[in-house]
PDB file of N, CA and C in Angstrom:
ATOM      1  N   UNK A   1     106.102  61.904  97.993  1.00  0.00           N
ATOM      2  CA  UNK A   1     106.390  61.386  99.316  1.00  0.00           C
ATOM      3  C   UNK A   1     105.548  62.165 100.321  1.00  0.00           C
ATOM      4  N   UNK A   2     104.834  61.587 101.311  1.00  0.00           N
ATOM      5  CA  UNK A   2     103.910  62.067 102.389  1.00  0.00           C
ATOM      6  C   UNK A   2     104.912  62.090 103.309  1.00  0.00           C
ATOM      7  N   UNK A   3     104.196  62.895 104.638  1.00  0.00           N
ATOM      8  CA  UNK A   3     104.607  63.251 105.782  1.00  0.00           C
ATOM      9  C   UNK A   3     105.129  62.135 106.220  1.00  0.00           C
ATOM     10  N   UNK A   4     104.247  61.146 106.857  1.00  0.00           N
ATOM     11  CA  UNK A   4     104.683  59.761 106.895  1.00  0.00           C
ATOM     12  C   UNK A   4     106.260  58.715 106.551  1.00  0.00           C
ATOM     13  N   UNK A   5     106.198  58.790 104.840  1.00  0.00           N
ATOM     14  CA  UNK A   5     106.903  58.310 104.584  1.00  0.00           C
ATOM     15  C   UNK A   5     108.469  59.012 104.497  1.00  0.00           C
ATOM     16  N   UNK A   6     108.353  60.608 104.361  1.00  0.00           N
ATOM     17  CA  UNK A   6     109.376  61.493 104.789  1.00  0.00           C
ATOM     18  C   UNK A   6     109.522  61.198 106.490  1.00  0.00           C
ATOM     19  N   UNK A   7     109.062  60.697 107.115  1.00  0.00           N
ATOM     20  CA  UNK A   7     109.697  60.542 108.358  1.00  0.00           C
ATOM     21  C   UNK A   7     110.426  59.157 108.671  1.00  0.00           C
ATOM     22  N   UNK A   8     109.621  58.134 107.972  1.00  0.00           N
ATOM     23  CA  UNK A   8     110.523  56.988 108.140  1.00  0.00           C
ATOM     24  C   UNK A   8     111.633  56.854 107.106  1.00  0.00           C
ATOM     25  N   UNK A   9     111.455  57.780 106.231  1.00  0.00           N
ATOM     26  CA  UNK A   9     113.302  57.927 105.553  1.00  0.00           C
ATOM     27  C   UNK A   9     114.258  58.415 106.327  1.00  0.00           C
ATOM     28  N   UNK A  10     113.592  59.424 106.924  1.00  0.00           N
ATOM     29  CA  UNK A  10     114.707  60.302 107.887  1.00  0.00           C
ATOM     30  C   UNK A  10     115.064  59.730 108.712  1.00  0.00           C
ATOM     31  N   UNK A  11     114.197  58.989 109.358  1.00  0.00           N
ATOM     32  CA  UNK A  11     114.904  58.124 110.689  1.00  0.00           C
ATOM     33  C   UNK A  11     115.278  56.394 110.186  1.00  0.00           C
ATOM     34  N   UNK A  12     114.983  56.557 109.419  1.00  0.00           N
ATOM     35  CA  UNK A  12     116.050  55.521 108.631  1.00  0.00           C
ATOM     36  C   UNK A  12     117.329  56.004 108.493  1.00  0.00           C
ATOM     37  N   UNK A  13     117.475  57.013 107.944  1.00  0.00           N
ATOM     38  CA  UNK A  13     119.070  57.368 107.555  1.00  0.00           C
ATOM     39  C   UNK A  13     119.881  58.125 108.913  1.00  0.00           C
ATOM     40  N   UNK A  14     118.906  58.569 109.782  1.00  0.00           N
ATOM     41  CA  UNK A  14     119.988  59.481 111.155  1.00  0.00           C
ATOM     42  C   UNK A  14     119.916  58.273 112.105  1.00  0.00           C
ATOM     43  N   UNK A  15     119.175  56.888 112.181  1.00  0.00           N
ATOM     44  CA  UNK A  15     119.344  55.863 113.379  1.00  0.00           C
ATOM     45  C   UNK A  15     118.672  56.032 114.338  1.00  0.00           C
ATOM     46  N   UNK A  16     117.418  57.041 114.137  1.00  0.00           N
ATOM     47  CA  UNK A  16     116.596  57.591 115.356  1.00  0.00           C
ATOM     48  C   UNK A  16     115.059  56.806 114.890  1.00  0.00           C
ATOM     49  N   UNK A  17     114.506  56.732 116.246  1.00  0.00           N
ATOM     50  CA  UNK A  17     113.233  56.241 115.644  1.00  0.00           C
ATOM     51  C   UNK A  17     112.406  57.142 115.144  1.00  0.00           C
ATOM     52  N   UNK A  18     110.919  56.507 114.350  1.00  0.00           N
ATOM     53  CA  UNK A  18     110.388  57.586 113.447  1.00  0.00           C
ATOM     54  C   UNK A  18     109.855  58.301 114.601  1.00  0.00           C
ATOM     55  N   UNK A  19     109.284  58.088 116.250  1.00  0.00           N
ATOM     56  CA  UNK A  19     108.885  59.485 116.794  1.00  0.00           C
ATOM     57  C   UNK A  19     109.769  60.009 117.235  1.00  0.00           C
ATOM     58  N   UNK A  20     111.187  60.334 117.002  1.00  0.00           N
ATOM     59  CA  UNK A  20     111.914  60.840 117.904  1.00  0.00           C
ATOM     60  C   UNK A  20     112.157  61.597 116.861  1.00  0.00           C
ATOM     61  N   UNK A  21     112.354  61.211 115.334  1.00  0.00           N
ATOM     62  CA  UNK A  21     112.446  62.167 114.473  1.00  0.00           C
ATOM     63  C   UNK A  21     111.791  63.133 113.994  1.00  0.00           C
ATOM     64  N   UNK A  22     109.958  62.406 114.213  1.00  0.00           N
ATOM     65  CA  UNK A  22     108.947  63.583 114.201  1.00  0.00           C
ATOM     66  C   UNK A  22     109.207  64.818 114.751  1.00  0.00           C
ATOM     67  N   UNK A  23     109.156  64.236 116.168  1.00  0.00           N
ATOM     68  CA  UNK A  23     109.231  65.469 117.177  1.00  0.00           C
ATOM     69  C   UNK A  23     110.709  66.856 116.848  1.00  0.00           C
ATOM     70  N   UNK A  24     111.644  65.963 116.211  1.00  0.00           N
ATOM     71  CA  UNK A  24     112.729  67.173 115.990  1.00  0.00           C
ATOM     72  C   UNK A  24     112.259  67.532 114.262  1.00  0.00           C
ATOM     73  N   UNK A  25     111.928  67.355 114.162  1.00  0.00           N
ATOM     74  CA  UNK A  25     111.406  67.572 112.258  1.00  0.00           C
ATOM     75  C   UNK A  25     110.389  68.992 112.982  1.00  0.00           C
ATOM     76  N   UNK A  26     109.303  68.462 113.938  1.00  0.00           N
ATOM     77  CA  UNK A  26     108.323  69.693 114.299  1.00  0.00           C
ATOM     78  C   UNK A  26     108.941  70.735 115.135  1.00  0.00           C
ATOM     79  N   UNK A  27     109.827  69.722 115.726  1.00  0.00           N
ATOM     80  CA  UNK A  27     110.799  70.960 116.461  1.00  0.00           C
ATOM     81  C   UNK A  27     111.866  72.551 115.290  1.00  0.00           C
ATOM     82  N   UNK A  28     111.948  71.149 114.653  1.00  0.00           N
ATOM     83  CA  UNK A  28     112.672  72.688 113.901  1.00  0.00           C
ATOM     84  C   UNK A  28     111.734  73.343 113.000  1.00  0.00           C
ATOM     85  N   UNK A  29     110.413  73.160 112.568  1.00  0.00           N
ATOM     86  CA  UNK A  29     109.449  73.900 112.070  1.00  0.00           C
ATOM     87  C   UNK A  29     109.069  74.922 112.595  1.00  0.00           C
ATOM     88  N   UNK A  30     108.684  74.444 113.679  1.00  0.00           N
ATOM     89  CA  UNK A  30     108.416  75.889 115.167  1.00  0.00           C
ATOM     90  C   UNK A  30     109.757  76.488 115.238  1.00  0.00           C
ATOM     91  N   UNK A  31     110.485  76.077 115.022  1.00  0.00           N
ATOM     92  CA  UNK A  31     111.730  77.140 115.447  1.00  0.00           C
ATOM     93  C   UNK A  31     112.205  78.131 114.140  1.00  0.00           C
ATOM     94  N   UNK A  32     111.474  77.614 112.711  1.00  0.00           N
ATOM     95  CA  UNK A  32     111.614  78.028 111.732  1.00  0.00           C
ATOM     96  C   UNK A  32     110.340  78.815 111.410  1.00  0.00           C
ATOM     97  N   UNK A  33     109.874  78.245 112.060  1.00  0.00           N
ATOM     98  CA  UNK A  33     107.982  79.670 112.055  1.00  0.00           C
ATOM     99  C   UNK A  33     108.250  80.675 113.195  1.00  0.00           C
ATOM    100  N   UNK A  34     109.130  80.654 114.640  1.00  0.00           N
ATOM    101  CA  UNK A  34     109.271  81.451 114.820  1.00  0.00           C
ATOM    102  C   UNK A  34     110.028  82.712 114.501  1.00  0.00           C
ATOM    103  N   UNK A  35     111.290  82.487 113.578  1.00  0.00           N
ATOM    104  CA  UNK A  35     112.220  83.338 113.223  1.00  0.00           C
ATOM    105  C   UNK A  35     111.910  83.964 112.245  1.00  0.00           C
ATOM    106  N   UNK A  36     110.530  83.177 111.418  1.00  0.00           N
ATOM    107  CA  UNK A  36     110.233  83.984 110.343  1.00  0.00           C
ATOM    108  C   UNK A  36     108.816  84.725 110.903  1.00  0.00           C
ATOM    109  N   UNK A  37     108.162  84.314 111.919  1.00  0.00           N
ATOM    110  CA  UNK A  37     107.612  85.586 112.402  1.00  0.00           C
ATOM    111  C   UNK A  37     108.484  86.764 112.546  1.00  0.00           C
ATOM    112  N   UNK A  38     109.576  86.634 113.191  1.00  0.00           N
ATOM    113  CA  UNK A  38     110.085  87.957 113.690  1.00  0.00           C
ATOM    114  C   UNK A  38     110.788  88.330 112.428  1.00  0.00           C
ATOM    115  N   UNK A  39     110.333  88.322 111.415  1.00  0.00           N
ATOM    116  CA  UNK A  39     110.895  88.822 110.328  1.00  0.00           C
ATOM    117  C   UNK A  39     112.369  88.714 109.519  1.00  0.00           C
ATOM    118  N   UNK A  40     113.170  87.514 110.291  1.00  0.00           N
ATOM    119  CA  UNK A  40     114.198  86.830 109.840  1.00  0.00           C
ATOM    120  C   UNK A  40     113.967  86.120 108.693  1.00  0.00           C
ATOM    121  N   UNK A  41     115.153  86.061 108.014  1.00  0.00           N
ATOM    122  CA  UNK A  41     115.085  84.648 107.031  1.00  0.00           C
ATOM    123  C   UNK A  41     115.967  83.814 107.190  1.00  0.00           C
ATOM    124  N   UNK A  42     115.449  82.430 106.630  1.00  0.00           N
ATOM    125  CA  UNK A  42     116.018  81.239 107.090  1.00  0.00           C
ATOM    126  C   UNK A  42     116.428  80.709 105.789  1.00  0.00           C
ATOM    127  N   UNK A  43     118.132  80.356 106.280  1.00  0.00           N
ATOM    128  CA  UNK A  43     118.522  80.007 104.840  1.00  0.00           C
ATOM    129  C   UNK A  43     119.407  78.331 105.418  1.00  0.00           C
ATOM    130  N   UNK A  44     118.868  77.154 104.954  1.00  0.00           N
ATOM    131  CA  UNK A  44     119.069  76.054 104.529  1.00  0.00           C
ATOM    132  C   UNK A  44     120.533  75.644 103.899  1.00  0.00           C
ATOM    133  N   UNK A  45     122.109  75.614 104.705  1.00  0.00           N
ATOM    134  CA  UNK A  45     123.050  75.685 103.698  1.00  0.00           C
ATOM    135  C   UNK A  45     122.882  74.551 102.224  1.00  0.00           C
ATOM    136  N   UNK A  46     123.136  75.129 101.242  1.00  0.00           N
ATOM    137  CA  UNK A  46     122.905  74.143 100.239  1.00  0.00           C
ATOM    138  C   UNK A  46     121.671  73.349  99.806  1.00  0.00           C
ATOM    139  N   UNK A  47     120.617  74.425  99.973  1.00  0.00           N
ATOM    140  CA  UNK A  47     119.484  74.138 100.216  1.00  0.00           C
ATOM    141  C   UNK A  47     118.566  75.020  99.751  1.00  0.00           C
ATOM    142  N   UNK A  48     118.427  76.562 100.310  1.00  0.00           N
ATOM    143  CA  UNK A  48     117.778  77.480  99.897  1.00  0.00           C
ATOM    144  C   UNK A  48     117.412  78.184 101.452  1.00  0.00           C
ATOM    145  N   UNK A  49     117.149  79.741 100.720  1.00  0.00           N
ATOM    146  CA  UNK A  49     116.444  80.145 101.912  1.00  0.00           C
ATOM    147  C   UNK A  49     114.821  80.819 101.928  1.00  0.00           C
ATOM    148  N   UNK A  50     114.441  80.988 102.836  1.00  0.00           N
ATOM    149  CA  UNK A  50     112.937  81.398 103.327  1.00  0.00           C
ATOM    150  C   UNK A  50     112.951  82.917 103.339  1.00  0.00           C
ATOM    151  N   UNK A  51     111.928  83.552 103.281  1.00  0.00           N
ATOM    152  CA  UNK A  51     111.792  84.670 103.908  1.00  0.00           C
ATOM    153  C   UNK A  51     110.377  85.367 103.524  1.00  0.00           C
ATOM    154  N   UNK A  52     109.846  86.179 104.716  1.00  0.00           N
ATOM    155  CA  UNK A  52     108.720  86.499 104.165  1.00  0.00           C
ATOM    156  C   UNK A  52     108.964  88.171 103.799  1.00  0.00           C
ATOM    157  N   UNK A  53     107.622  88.247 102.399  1.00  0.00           N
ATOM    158  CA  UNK A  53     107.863  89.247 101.776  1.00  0.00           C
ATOM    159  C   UNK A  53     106.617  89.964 101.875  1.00  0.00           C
ATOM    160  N   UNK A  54     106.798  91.190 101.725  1.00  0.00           N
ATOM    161  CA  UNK A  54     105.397  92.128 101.819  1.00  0.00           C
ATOM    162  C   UNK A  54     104.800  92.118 100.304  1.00  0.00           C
ATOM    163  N   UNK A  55     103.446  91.783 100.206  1.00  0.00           N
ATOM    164  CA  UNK A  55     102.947  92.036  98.839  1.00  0.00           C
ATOM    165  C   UNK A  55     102.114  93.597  98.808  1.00  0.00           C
ATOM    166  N   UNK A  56     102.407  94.240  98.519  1.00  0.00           N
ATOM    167  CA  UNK A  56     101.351  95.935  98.312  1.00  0.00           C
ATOM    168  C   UNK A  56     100.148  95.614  98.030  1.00  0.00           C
ATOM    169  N   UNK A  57      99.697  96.556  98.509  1.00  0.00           N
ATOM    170  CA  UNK A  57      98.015  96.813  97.969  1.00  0.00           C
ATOM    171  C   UNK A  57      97.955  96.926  96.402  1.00  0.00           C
ATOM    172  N   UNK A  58      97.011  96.111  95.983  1.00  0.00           N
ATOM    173  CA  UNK A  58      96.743  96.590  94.083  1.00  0.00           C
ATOM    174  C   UNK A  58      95.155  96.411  94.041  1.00  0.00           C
ATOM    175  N   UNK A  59      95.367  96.703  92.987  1.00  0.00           N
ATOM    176  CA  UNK A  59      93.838  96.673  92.251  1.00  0.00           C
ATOM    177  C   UNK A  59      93.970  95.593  91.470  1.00  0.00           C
ATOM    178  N   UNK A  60      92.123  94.751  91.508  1.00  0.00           N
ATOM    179  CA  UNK A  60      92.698  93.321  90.680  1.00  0.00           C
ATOM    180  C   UNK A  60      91.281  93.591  89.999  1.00  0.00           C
ATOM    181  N   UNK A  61      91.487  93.197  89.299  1.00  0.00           N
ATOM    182  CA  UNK A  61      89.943  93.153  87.856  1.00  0.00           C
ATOM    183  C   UNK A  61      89.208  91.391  88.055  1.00  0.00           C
ATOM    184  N   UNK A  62      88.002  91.702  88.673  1.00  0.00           N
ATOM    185  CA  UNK A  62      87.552  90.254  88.363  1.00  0.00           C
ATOM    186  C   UNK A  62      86.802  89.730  86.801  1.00  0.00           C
ATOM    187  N   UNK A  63      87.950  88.594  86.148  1.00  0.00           N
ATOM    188  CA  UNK A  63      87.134  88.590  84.533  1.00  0.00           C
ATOM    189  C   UNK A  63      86.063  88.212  83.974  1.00  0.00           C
ATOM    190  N   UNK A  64      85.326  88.091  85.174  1.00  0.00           N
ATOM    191  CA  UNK A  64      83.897  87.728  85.195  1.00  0.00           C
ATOM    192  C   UNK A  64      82.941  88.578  84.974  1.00  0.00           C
ATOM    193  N   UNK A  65      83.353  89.397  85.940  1.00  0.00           N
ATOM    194  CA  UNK A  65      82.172  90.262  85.808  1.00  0.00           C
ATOM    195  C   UNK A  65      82.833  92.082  85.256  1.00  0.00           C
ATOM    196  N   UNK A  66      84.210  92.118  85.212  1.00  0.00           N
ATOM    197  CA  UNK A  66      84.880  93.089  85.267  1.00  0.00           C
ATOM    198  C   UNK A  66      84.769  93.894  86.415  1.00  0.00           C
ATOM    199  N   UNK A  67      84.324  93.623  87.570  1.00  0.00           N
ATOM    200  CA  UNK A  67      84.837  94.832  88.389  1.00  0.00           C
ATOM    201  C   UNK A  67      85.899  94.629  89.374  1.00  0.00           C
ATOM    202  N   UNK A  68      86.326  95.781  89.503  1.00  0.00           N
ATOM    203  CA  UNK A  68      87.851  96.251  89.630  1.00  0.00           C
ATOM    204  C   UNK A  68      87.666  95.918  91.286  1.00  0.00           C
ATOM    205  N   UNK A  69      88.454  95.147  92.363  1.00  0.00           N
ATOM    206  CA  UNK A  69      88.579  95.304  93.479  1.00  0.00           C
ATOM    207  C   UNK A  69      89.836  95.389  94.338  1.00  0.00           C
ATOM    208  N   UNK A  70      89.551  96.178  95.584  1.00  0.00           N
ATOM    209  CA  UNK A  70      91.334  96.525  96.028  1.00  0.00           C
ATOM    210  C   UNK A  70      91.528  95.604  96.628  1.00  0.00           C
ATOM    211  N   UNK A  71      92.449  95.142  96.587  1.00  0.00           N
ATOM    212  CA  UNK A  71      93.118  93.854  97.243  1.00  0.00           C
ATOM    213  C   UNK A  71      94.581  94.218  98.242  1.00  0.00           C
ATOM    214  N   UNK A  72      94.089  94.061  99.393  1.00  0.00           N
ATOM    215  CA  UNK A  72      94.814  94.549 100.753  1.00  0.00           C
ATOM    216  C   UNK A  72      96.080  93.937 100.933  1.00  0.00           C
ATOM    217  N   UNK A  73      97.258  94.302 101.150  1.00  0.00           N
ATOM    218  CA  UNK A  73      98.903  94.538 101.533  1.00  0.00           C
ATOM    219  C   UNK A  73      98.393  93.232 102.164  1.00  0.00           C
ATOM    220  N   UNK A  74      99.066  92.200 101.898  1.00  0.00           N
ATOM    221  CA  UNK A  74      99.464  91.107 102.752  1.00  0.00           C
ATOM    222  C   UNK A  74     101.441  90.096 103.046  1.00  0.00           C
ATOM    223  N   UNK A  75     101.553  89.558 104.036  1.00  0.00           N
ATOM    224  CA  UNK A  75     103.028  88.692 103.553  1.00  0.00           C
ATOM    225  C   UNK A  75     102.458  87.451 103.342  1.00  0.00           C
ATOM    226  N   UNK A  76     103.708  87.326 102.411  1.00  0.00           N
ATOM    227  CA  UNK A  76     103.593  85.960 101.658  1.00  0.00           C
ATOM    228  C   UNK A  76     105.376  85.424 101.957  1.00  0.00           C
ATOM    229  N   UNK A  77     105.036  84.065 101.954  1.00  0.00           N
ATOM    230  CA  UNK A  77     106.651  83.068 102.706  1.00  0.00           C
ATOM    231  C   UNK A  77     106.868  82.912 100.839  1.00  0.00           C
ATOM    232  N   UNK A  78     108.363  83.385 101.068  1.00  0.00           N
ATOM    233  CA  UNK A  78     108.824  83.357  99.188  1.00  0.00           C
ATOM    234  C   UNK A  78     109.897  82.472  99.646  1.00  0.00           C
ATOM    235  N   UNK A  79     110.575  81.627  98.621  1.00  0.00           N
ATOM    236  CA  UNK A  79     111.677  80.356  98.753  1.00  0.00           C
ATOM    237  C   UNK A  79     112.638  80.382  97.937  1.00  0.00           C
ATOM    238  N   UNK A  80     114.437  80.727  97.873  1.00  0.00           N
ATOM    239  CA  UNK A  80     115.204  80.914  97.021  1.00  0.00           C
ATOM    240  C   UNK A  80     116.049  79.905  96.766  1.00  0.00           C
ATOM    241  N   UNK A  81     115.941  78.830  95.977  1.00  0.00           N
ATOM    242  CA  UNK A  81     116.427  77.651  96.030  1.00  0.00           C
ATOM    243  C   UNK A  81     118.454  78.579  95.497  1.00  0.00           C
ATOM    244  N   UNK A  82     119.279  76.967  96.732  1.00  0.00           N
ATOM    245  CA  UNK A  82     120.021  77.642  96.472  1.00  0.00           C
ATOM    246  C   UNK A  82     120.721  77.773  95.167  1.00  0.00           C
ATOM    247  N   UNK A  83     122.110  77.673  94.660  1.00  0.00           N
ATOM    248  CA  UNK A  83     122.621  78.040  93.355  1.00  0.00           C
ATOM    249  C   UNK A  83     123.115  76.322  93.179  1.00  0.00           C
ATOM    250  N   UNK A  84     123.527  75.835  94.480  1.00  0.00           N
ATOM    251  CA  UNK A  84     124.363  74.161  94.788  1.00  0.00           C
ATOM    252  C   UNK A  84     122.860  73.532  94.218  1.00  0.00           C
ATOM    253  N   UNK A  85     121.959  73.645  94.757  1.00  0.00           N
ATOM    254  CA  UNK A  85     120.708  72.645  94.455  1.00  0.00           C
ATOM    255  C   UNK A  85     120.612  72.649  93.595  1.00  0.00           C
ATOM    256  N   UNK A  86     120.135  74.094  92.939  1.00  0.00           N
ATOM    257  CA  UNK A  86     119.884  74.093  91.598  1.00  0.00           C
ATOM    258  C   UNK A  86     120.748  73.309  90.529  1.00  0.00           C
ATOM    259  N   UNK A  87     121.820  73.593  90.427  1.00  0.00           N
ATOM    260  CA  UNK A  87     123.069  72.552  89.708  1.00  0.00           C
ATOM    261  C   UNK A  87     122.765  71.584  89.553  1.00  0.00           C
ATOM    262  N   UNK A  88     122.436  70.809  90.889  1.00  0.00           N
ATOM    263  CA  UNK A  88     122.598  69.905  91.427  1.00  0.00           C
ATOM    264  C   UNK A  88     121.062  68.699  90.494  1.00  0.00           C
ATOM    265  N   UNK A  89     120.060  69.759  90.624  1.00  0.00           N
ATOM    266  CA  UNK A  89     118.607  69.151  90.449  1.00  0.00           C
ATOM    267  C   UNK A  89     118.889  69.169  88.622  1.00  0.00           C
ATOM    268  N   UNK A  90     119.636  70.469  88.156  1.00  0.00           N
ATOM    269  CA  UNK A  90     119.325  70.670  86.636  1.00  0.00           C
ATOM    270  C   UNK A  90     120.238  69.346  86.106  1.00  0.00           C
ATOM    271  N   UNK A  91     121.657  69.099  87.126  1.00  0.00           N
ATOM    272  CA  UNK A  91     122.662  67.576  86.032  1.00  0.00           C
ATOM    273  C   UNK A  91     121.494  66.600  86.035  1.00  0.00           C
ATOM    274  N   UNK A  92     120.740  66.211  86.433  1.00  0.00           N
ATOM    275  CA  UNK A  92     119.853  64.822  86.997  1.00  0.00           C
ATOM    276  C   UNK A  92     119.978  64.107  88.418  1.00  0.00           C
ATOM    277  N   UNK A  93     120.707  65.246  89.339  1.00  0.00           N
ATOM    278  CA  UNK A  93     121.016  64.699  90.366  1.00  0.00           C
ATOM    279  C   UNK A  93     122.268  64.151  90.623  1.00  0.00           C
ATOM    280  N   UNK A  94     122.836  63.894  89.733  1.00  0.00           N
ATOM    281  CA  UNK A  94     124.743  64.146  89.819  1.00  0.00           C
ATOM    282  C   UNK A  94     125.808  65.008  90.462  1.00  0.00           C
ATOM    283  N   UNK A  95     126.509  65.059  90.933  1.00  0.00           N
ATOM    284  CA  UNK A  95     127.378  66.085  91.548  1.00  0.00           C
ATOM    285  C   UNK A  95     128.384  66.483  90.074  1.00  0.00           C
TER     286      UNK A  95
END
C-alpha cells in the first residue's frame, strides 16, 4: 500500500476527506519527529513504540579489500512492535 492509497483508506474509515486526513497524518509525523528529536519515545497503544538509539563507534572490515575502517557513533530510530500486535499478526490476524 502507497502513501496515496493509505490515505484514502484512512479517510474512508474516519469520514474525513483524503486532504484533511493528509494534513493530520503529516501533522502527527512532525509531532512524532519532534518528540523524538528531543530524545523521547513514542509508543503507539497496541501498536508499538519508537525510539532513537545511540549506535557506538566500531571498527568495520571492508571484504573487499580488507581494510579495517572506524565507523563514527551515530542514532538510529529502532521500533518495538507491541506484544497485542504481535499476537495479533502471528494468529493470521484474528483476535
Amino acid at each position: 500500500m502507497n502513501n496515496k492509497q493509505f490515505i484514502a483508506e484512512l479517510a474512508r474509515r474516519m469520514g474525513y476527506t483524503a486532504q484533511d486526513t493528509q494534513k493530520m497524518m503529516y501533522q502527527l509525523i512532525d509531532a512524532m519527529g519532534d518528540s523524538l528529536q528531543e530524545g523521547n519515545t513514542v509508543t503507539v497503544l497496541n501498536f508499538g513504540s519508537f525510539e532513537v538509539k545511540k549506535r557506538l563507534e566500531r571498527i568495520m572490515v571492508n571484504p573487499a579489500t580488507g581494510q579495517r575502517m572506524l565507523v563514527p557513533p551515530k542514532l538510529t530510530l529502532g521500533f518495538k512492535i507491541s506484544p497485542t500486535w504481535k499476537d495479533k499478526r502471528r494468529n493470521g490476524g484474528s483476535e
